[in-house]
N, C-alpha and C. Protein backbone atom coordinates (compact mmCIF):
# COMPACT_ATOMS: atom_id res chain seq x y z
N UNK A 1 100.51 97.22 80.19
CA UNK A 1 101.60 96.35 80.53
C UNK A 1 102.63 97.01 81.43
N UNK A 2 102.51 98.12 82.04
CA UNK A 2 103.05 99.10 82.59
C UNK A 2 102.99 98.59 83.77
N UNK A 3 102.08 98.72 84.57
CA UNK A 3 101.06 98.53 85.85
C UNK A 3 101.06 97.03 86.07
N UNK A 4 101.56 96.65 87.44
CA UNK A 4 101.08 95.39 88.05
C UNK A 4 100.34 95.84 89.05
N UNK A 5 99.55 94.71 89.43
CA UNK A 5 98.64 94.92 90.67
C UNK A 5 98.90 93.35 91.20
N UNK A 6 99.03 93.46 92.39
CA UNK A 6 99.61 92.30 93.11
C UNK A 6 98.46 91.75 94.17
N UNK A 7 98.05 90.56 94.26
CA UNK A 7 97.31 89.85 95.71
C UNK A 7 98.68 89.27 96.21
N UNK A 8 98.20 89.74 97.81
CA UNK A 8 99.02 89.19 98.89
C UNK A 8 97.92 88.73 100.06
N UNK A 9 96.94 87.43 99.41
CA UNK A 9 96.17 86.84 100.30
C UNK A 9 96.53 86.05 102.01
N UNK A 10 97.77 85.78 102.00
CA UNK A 10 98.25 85.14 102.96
C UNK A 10 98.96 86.33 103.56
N UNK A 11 98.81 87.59 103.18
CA UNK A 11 99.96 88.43 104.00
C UNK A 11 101.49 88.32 104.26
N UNK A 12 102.42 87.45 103.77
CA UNK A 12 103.67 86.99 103.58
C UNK A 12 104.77 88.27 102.76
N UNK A 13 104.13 89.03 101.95
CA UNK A 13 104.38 89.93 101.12
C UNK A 13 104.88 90.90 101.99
N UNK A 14 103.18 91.06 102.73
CA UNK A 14 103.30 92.55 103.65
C UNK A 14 104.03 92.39 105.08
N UNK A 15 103.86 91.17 105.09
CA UNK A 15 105.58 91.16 106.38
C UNK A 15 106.57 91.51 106.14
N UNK A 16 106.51 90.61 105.01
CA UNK A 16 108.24 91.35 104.98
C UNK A 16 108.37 92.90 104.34
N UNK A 17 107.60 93.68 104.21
CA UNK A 17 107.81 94.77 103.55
C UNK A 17 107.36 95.56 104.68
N UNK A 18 107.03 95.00 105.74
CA UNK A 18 106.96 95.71 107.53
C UNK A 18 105.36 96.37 107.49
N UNK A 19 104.55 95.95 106.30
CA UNK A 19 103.29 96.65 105.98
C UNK A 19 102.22 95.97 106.83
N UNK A 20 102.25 95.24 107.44
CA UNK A 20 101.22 93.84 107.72
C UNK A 20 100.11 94.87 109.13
N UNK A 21 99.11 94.60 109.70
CA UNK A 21 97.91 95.04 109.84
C UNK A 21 97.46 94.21 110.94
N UNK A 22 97.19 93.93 111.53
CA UNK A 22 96.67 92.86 112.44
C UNK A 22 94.94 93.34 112.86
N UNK A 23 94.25 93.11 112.32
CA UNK A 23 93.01 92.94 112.71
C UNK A 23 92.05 91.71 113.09
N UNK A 24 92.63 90.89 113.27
CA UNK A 24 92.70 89.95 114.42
C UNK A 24 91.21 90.12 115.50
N UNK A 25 91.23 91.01 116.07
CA UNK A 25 90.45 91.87 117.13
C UNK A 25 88.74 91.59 116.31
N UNK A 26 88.96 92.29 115.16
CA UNK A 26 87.82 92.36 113.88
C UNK A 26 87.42 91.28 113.27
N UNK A 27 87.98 90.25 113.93
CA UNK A 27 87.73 88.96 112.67
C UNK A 27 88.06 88.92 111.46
N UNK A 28 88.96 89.50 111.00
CA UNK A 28 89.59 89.93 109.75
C UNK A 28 90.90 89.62 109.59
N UNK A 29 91.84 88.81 110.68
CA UNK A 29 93.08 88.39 110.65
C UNK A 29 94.07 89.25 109.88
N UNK A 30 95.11 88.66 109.57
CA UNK A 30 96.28 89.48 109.48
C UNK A 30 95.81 90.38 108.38
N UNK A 31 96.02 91.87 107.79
CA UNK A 31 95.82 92.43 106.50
C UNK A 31 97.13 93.03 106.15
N UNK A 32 97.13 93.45 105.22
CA UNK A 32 98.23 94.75 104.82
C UNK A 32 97.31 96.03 105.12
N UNK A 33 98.26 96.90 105.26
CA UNK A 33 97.77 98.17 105.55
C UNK A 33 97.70 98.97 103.77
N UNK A 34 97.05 99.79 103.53
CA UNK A 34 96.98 100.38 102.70
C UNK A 34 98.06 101.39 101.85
N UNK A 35 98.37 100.98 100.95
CA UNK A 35 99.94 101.68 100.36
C UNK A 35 99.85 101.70 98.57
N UNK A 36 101.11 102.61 98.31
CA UNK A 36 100.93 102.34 96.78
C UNK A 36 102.48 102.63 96.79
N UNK A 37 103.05 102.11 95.80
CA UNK A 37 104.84 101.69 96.18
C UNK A 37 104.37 102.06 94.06
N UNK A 38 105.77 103.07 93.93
CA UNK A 38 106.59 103.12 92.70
C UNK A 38 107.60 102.35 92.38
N UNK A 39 108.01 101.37 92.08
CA UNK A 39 108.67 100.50 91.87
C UNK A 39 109.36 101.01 90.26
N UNK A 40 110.53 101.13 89.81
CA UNK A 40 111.45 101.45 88.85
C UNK A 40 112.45 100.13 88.11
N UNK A 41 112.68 99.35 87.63
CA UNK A 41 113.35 98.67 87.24
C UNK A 41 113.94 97.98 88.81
N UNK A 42 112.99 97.42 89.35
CA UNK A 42 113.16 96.86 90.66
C UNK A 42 113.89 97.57 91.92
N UNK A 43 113.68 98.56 91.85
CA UNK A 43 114.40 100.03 92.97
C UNK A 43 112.97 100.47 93.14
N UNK A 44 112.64 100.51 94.86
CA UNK A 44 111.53 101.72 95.30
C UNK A 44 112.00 102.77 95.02
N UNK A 45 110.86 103.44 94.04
CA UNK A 45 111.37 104.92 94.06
C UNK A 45 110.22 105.81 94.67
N UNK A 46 109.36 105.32 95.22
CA UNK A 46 108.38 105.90 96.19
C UNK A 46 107.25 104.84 96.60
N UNK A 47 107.18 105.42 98.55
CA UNK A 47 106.21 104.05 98.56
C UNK A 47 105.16 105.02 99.89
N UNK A 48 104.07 105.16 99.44
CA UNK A 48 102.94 105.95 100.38
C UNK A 48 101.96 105.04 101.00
N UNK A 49 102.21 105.22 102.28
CA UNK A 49 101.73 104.43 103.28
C UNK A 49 100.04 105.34 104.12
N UNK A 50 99.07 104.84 103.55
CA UNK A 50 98.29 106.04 104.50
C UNK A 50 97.88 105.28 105.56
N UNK A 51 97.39 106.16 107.02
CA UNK A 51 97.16 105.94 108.07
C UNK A 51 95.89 104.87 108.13
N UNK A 52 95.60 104.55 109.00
CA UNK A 52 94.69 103.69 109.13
C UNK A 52 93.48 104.48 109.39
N UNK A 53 92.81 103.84 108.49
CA UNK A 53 91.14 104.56 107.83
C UNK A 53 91.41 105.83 107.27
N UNK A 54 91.99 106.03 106.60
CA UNK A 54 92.41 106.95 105.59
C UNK A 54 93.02 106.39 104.62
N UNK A 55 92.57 107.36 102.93
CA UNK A 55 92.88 107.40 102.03
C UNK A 55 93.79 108.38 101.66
N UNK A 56 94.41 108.99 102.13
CA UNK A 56 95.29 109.95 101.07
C UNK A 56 96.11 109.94 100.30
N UNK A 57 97.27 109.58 100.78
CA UNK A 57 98.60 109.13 99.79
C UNK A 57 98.49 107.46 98.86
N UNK A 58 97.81 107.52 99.21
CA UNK A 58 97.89 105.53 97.99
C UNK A 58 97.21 105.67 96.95
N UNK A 59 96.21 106.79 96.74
CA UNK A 59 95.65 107.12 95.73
C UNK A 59 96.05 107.39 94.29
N UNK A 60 95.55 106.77 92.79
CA UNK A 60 95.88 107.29 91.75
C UNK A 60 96.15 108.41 91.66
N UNK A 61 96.23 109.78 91.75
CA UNK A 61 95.99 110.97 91.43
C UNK A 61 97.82 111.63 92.36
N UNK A 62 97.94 110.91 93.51
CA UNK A 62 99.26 111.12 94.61
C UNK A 62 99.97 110.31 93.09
N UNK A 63 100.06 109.18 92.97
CA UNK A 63 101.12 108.73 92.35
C UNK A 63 101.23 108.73 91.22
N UNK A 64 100.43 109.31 90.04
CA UNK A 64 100.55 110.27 88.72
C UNK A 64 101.49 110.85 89.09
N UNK A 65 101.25 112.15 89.98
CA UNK A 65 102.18 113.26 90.34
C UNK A 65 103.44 112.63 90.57
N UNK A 66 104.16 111.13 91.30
CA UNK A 66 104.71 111.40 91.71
C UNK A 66 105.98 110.60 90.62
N UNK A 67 105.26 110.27 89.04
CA UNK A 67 105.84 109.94 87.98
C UNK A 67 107.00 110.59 87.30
């Protein structure tokens, strides 16, 4: 009950959070880019954005640590 996990099928989310993806090009229309956000009693308290086609920072194991 700790943990939410959120769909943002329409991408509306990741606009406004400046995350949004455009693959368009791919036939894959708008996406979010890949991230994992610490969220605290509604305050970001960390939000890891990894590069495109990379995994590093959004990973379980980055945001354990960053508890």
């Amino acid at each position: 009950g700790k943990i939410r996990f959120m769909a943002d099928g329409s991408a509306e989310y990741s606009k406004k959070l400046g995350l949004e993806l455009d693959l368009g090009a791919r036939g894959m229309g708008m996406r979010c880019q890949r991230f994992a956000m610490l969220v605290d009693d509604g305050v970001v308290k960390s939000l890891n954005v990894d590069a495109p086609g990379k995994f590093e920072v959004s990973g379980d194991e980055q945001m354990l640590r960053q508890l």
